[in-house]
Structures are given as C-alpha cells and as structure tokens.
Protein backbone atom coordinates (compact mmCIF):
# COMPACT_ATOMS: atom_id res chain seq x y z
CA UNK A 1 -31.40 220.24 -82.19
CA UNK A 2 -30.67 216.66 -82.02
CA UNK A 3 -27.71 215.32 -84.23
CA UNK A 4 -27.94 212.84 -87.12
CA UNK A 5 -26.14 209.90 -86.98
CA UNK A 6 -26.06 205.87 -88.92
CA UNK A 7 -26.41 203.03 -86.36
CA UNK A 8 -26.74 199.20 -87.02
CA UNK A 9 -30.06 198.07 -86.16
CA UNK A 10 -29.85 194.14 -84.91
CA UNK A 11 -33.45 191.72 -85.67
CA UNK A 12 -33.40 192.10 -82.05
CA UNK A 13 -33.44 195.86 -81.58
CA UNK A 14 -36.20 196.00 -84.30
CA UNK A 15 -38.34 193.60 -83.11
CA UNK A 16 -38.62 195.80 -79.62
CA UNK A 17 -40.00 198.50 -81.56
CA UNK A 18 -37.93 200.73 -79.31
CA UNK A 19 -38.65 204.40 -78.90
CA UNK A 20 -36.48 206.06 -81.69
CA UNK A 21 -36.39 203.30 -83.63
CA UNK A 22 -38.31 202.11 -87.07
CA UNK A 23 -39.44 198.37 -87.09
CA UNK A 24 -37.88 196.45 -89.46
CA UNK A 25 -38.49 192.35 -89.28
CA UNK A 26 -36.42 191.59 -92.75
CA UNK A 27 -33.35 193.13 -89.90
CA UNK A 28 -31.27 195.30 -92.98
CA UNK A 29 -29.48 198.78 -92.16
CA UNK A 30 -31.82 201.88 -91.82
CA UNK A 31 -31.05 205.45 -91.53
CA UNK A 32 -32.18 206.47 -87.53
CA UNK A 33 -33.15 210.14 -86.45
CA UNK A 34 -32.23 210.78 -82.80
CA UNK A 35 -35.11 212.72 -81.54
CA UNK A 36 -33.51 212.88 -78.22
CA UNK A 37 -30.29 213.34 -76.65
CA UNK A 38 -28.19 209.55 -76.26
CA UNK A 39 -26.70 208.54 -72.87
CA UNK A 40 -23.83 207.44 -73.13
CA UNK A 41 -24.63 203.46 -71.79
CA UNK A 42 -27.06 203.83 -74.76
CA UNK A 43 -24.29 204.67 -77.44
CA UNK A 44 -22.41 202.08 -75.82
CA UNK A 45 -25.43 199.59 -76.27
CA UNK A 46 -25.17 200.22 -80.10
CA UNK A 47 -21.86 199.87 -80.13
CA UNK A 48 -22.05 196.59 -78.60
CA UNK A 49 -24.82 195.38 -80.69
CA UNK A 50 -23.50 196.97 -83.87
CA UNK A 51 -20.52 194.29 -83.57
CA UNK A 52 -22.47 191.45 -82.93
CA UNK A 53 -24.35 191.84 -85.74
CA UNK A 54 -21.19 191.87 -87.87
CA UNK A 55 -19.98 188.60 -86.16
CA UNK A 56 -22.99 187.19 -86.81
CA UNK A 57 -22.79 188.31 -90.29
CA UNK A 58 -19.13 186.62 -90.90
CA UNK A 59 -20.09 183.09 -88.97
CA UNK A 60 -22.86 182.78 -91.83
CA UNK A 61 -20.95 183.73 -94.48
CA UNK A 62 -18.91 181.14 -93.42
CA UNK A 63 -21.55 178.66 -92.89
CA UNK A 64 -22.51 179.22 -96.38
CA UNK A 65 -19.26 178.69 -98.19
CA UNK A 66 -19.24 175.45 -95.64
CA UNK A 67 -22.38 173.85 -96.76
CA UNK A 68 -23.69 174.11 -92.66
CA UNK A 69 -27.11 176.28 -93.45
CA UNK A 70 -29.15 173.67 -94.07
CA UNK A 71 -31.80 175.71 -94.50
CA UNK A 72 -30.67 176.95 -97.98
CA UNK A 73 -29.65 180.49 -99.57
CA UNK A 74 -32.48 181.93 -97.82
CA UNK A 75 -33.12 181.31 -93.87
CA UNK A 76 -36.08 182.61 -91.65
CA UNK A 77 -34.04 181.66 -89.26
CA UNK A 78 -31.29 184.71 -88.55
CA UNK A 79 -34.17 187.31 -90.70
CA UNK A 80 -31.16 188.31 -93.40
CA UNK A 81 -30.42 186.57 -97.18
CA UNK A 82 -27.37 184.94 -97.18
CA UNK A 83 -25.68 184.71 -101.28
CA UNK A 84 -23.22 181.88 -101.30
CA UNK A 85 -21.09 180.85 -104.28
CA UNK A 86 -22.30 177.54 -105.35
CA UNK A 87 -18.33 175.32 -104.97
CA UNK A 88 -17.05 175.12 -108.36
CA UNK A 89 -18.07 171.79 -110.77
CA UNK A 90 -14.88 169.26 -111.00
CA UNK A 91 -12.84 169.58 -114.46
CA UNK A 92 -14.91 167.28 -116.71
CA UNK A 93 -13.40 163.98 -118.57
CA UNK A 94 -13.04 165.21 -122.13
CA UNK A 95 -11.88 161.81 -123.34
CA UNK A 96 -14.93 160.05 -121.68
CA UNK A 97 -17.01 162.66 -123.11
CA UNK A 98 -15.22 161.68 -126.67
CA UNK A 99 -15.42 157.73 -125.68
CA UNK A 100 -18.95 157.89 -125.21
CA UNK A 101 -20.58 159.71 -128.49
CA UNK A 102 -17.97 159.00 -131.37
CA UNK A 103 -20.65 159.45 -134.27
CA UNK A 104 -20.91 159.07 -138.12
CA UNK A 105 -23.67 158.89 -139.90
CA UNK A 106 -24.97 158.43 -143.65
CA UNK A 107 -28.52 159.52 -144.56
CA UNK A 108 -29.98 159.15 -148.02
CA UNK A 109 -32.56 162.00 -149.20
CA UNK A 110 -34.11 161.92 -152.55
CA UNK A 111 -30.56 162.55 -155.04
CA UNK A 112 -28.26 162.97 -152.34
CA UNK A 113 -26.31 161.25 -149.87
CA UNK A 114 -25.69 163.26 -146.42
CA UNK A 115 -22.54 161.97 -144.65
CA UNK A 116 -21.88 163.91 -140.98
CA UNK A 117 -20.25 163.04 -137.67
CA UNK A 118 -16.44 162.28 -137.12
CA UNK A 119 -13.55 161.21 -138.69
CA UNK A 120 -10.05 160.67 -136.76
CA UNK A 121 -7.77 161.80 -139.66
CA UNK A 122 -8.09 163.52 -143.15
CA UNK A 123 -6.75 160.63 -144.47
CA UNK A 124 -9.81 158.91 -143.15
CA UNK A 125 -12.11 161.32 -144.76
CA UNK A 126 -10.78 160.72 -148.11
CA UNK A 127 -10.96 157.00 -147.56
CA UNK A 128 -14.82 157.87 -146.58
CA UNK A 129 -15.71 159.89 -149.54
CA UNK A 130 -14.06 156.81 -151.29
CA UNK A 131 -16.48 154.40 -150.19
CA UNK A 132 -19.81 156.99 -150.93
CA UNK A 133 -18.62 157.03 -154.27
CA UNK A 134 -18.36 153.44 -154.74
CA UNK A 135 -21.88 152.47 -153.31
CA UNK A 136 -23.73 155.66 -154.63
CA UNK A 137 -21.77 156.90 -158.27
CA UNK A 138 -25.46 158.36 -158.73
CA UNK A 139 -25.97 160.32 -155.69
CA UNK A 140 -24.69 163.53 -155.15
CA UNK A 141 -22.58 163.31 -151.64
CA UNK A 142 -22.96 166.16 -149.31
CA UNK A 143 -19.92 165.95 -147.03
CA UNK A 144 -20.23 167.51 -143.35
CA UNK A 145 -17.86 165.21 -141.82
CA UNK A 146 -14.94 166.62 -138.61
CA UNK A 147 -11.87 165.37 -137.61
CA UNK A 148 -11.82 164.16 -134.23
CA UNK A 149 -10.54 161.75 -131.70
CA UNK A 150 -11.20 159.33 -129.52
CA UNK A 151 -13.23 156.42 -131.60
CA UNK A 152 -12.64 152.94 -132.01
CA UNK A 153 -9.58 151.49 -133.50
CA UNK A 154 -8.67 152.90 -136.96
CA UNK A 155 -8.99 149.56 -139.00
CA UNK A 156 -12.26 148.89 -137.32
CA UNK A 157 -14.13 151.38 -137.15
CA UNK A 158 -13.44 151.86 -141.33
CA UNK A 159 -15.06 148.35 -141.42
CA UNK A 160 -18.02 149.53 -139.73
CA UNK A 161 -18.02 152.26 -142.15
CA UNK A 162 -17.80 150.25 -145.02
CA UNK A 163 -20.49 147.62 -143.77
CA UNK A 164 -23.12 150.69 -142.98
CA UNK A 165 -22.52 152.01 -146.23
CA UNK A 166 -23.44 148.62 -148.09
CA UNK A 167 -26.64 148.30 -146.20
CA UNK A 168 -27.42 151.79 -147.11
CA UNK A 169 -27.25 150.89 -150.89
CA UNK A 170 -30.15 148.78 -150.70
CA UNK A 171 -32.26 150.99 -149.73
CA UNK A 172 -34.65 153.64 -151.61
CA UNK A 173 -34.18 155.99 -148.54
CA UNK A 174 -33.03 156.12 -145.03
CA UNK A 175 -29.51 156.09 -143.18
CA UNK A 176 -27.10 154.25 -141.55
CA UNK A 177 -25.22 155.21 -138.13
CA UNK A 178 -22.54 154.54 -136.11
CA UNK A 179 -22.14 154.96 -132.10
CA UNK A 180 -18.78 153.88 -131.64
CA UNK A 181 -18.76 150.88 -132.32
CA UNK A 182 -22.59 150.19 -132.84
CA UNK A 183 -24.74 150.13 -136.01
CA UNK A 184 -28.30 151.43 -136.45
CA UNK A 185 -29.81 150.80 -139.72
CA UNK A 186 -33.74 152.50 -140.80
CA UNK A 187 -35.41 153.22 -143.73
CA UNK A 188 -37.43 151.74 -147.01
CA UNK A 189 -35.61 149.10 -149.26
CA UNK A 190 -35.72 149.61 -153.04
CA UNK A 191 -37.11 145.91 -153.98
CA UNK A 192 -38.09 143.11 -151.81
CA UNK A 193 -34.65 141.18 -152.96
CA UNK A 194 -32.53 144.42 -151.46
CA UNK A 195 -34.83 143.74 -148.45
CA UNK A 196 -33.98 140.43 -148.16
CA UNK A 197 -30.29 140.83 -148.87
CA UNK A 198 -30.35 143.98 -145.38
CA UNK A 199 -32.20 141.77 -143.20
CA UNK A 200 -30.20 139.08 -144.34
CA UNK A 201 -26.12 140.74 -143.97
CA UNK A 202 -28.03 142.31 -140.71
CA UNK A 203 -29.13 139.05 -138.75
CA UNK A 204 -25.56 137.38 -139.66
CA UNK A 205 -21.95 137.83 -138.86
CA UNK A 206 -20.43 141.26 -138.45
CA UNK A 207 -17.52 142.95 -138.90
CA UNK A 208 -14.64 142.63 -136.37
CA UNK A 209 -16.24 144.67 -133.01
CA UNK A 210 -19.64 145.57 -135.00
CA UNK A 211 -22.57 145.01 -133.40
CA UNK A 212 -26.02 146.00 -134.52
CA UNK A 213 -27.57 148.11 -131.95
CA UNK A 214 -31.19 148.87 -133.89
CA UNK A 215 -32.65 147.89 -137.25
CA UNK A 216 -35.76 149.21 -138.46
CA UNK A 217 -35.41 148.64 -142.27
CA UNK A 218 -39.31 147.95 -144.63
CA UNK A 219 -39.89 146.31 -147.75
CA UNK A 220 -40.41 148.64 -150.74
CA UNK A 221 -44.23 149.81 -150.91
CA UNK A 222 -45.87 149.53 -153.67
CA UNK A 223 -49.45 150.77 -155.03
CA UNK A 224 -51.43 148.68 -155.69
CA UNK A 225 -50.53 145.49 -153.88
CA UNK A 226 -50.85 142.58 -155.89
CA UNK A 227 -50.92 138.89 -155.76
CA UNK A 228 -51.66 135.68 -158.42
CA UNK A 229 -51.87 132.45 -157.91
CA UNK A 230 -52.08 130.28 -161.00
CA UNK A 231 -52.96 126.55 -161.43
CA UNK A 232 -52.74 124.10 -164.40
CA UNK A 233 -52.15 120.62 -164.63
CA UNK A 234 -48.59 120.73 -163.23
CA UNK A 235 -47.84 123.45 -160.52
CA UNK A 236 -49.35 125.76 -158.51
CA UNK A 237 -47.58 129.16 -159.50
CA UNK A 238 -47.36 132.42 -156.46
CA UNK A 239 -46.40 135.62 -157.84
CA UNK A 240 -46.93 139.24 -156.97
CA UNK A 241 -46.08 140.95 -153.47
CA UNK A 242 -46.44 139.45 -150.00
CA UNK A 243 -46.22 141.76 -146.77
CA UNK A 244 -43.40 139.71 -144.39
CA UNK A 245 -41.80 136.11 -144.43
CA UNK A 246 -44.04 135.19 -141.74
CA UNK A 247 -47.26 136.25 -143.98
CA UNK A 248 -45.04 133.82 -146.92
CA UNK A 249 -45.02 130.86 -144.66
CA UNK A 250 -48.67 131.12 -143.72
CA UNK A 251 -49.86 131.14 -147.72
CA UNK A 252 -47.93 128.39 -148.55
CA UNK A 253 -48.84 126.72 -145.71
CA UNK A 254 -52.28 127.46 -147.22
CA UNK A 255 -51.54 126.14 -150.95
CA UNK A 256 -49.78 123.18 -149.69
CA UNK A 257 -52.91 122.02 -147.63
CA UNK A 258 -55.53 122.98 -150.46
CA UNK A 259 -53.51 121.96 -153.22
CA UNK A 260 -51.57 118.72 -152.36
CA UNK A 261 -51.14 117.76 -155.88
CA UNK A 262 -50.24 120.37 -157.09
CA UNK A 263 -46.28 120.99 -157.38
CA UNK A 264 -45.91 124.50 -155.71
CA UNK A 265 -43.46 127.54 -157.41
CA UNK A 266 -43.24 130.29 -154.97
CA UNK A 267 -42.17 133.71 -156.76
CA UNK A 268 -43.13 136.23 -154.27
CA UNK A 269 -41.22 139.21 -153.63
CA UNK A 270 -41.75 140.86 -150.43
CA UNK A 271 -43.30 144.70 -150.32
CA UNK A 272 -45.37 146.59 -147.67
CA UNK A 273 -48.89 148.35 -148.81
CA UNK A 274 -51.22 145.34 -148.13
CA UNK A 275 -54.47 146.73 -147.44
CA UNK A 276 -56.39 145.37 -143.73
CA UNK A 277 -57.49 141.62 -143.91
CA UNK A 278 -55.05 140.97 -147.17
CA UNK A 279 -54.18 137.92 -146.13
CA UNK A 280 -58.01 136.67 -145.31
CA UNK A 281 -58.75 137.76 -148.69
CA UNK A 282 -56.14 135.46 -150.24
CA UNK A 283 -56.89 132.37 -148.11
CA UNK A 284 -60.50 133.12 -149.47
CA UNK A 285 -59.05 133.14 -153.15
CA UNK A 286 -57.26 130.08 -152.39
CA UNK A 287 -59.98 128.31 -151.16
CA UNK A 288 -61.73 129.20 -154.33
CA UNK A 289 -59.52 128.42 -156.49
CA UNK A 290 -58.67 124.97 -155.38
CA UNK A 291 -62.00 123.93 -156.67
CA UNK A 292 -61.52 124.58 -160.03
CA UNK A 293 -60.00 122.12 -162.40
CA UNK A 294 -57.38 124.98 -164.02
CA UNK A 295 -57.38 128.67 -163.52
CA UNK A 296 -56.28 131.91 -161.72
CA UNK A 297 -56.73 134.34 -158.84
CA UNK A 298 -55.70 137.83 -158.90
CA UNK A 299 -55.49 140.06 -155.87
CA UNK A 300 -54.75 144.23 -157.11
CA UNK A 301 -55.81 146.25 -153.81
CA UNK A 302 -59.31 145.52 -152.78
CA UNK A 303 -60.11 143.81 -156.00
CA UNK A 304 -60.12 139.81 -156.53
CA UNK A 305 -60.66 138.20 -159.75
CA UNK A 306 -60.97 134.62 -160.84
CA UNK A 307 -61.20 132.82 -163.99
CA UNK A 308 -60.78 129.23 -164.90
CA UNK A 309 -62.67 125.53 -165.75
CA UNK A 310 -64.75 124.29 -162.83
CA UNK A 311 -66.06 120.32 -162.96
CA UNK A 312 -69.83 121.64 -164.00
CA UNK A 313 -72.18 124.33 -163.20
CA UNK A 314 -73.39 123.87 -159.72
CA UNK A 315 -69.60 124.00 -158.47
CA UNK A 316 -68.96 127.13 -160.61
CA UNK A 317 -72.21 128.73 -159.45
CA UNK A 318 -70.74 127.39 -155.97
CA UNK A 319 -67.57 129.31 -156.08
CA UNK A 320 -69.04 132.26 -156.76
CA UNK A 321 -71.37 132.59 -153.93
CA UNK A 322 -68.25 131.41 -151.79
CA UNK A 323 -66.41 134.71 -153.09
CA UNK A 324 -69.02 137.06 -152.15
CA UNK A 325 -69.93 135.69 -148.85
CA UNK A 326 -66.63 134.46 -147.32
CA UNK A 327 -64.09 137.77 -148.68
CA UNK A 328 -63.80 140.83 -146.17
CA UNK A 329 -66.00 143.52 -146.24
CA UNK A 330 -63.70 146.11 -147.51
CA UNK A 331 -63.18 143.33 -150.91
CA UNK A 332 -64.75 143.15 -154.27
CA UNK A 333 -65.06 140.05 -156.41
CA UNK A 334 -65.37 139.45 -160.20
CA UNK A 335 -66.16 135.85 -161.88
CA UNK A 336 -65.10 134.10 -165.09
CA UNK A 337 -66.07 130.57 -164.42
CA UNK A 338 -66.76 128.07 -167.35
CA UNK A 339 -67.60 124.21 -167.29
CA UNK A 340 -66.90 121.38 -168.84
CA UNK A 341 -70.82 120.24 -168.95
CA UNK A 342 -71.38 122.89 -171.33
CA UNK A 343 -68.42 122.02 -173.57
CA UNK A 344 -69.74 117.94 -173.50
CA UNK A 345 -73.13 118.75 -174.56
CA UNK A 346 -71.99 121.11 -177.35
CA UNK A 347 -69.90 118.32 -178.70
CA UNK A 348 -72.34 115.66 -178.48
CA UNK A 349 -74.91 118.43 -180.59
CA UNK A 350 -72.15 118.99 -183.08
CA UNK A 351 -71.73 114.88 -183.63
CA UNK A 352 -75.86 114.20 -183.34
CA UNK A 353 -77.16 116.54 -185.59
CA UNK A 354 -75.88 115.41 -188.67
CA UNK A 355 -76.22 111.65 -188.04
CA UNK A 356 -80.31 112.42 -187.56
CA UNK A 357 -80.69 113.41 -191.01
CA UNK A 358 -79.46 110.41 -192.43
CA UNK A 359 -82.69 108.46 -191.10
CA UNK A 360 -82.22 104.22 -190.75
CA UNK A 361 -84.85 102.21 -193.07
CA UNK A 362 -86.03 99.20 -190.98
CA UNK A 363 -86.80 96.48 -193.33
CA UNK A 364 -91.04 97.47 -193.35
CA UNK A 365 -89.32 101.36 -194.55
CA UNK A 366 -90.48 103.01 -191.63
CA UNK A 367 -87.48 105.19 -190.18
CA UNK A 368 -86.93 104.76 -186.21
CA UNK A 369 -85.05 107.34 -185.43
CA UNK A 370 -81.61 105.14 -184.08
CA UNK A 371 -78.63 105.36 -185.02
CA UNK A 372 -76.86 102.54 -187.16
CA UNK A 373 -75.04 100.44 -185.09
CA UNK A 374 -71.19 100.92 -186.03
C-alpha cells in the first residue's frame, strides 16, 4: 500500500493536471495521495519545485511591503493573494490641527443662551461667563465651554468675544461664532432699529484681527405687515414696516416724485413678512393718494384702505376705479372718499334758503324772486 505524504503543489504543477495530482488554478497547498510508488528523480522534482515556490513566495512578500506589485493586494498574475501591511500614516500636526478649528460659539434659544467651543484658560472662562451676563442678565446661560490651546492671541481673541456677544444682543434668536479669528453672525433681530444697529457695527470697523467671515442676520417679522402714508397740508408722513433699505429708497423715491410739495417724514422701521407684490401695492396707494387734497393710505397684509378729501366727485369716483384695477391680484381695497363739491353746495343751501323767504317787493308789489342787492 502506497504511503501518505504532504507535497507543495506549484501553479505550474497544477495546471499540468499531472497523473496523481488534483487541479488547483487558485495554486494553494493540498493534501496528495500517492497512488503509486515515487522514483526517486520524481521526489527530487518536488523537492525542487517545493523551494521555488517558497522563493517565490518571499520575493512577493517583499514586493508588497516595497510598493513594486502594481497590480494591487490581489494579482492574477503569480495565481496566490498577497496581504501587505498598508506603511504606517506620518505622526499628524496636533498644533495645525489646533491652529486650524479654534471654535467658540454663542447660540440664543428661546430663554437661554448656549455658549460651547474653547477657551485657553479658566481664567478666560470666567471672563466669558462675565460678558453673557452683562449682554443677557435675562437669559439663562448654559455653559459647555473647554479649555484648550492654540487660538489667537489672548487679548484678541477676548475682543472678538466681546464684539460677537454684542451683536448677539440684538437679536430675538440666533448665534454668533468664532473660527479663530473670524466672525459669523445669523439669526432674526428683535426690532428693525437692533437690525439696523447689527448690520450697521457689522459693515464697519472691527476689532483688532476680526474679520467677518459670514452674516446672515433678518429684520424682525411681524404679522401683519403694515404701512401708512399720511398727507395734510404740510408733510407727507411714512410709518409702519418696510422689507429692506433698498425697498426704503425705492418708496421715497416714489413720494418724492408724486408728492413734490409735500415735505416728506420718513418713520419706517424695517421688518420682514411683506406679502408678494407689497411694494406694487404701495406704489398703487401712492399713486392714489397723491390725488387727493388731504388723506391716508393704509397697507395691513393684503388689505389697502384710503380715506381723505378729493377736488370733486369725478376724481374721487376716479381713484377708486384706479384702486381696483391697478392693485395686485392677491390685494383688496376699501374707499372713504369725500368732496369738496358736496360740502359747497350744502353751504350755499344753508345761506339760500332763508334769504328766499324774505321775498323783494318791486315797486308794482310783484315779488321777483332776487335777492336784494347788498
């Protein structure tokens, strides 16, 4: 009976298909039956081929750790998987890491004010807290804040602090926050003169180092939008809300062209919530208004009113068709026009009637009907 024995089978050997031997393309180590006595030149064959295969085996190990398989992990070309150790990543650059995301930020959320990120000392921190008190004695502070190194310069970056924190007090909601030594500023302001006063401190000079990196800061909304314009002898009087400064400069661009006699008071505070086409509608209510002698317009949503003294009836009839054809679709109008030919001829009634009943005797006694000459 034929012995057992292990021999190496090379890719080679296999792909013979050799009597005595099982194919095997992928080229690992099998377990081999002799089913016949071995010559000796065979077992020296094996032998042979046995150690190539393990030289073989070393060079790409070799090759692997030394980047020269450029085929990758796995190569068709020698019919074995090679597992290489990928080379190990170089030590990274804490302090860059630290250089370039030194954070702090300050986020206000309903009642309280949420202050994380870093801090380089504990000293710091109190001096922090310090400030959040001071701009927000109201709010409760929620403090998250780390030590850690590597920001800007001590003094400076406390300015930045300081500066973010103001802006954050004029507005209703949002948050202020420092990358090193930049500033991003979002959220809703809590009247249009705190939105004036952000954009303002935000478009002029900065602390020492500060820049502004991103500002995305609204005017207060407010439900319903509303606007009046109001004319009498003297002035012509802008109240209520207006959407952006650009949207200010076009409507008084607007009254100064319809109403060049008209001294012009501009109380507008700025607010977002203007419905589409708002600022059609009020050139429309302008227009209307402007051809009245005295009155008002007022703009609450969708809804436009106006009220005043027009010259006589065809030019208050006038202004009324004007409303209803020339305001946006999505608009509603409402009229309370009066004229001043209905106020003459009640007058001249009042100062008539009585003088008719005292009839004029000409000189034959008939009665003519005129009036005595004064």
């Amino acid at each position: 009976m034929a012995a057992s024995r292990k021999i190496a089978v090379t890719p080679a050997d296999c792909a013979h298909g050799r009597e005595g031997r099982a194919s095997c393309p992928s080229g690992e180590v099998r377990l081999m039956r002799d089913t016949k006595p071995k010559r000796k030149s065979r077992t020296r064959l094996l032998s042979v081929c046995g150690f190539s295969v393990l030289a073989v085996g070393l060079l790409g190990v070799v090759g692997a750790r030394a980047g020269l398989l450029a085929e990758g992990t796995n190569s068709p070309r020698y019919g074995w998987t090679i597992l290489s150790e990928a080379a190990p990543a170089a030590p990274r650059d804490k302090s860059a890491d630290k250089r370039g995301a030194y954070i702090w930020s300050a986020s206000r959320v309903g009642s309280t004010l949420k202050l994380r990120g870093l801090v380089p000392s504990e000293e710091d921190r109190r001096t922090v807290l310090g400030m959040a008190k001071a701009h927000f004695a109201d709010l409760a502070i929620e403090d998250r804040l780390k030590i850690g190194e590597g920001g800007p310069p001590k003094e400076q970056w406390l300015g930045a602090v300081s500066f973010g924190l103001k802006q954050l007090s004029h507005l209703k909601q949002g948050s202020a926050r420092l990358l090193n030594a930049g500033l991003k500023v979002e959220g809703e302001a809590r009247s249009g003169d705190d939105y004036v006063e952000v954009k303002k401190a935000l478009s002029g000079p900065m602390p020492t180092g500060l820049t502004v990196l991103n500002e995305n800061v609204r005017p207060p909304i407010v439900d319903p939008f509303a606007f009046v314009a109001f004319l009498n002898t003297e002035a012509l009087t802008l109240s209520g809300n207006v959407p952006s400064e650009d949207v200010r400069k076009q409507v008084k661009e607007w009254a100064r062209h319809l109403f060049e006699r008209a001294t012009l008071d501009d109380r507008l505070q700025l607010a977002s919530g203007a419905p589409k086409a708002w600022g059609d509608a009020v050139e429309v209510g302008l227009r209307a208004l402007s051809r009245l002698e005295s009155g008002k317009i007022a703009l609450s949503g969708l809804a436009l009113s106006i009220e005043g003294e027009a010259r006589d009836k065809g030019t208050a009839v006038a202004i009324s068709y004007q409303l209803r054809r020339d305001l946006p679709a999505l608009f509603s109008s409402t009229e309370s026009i009066r004229w001043k030919e209905a106020e003459v001829t009640r007058n001249i009634g009042e100062a008539i009637v009585p003088r008719i009943k005292d009839t004029v005797h000409t000189s034959s006694g008939l009665a003519t009907g005129a009036l005595p000459a004064e």
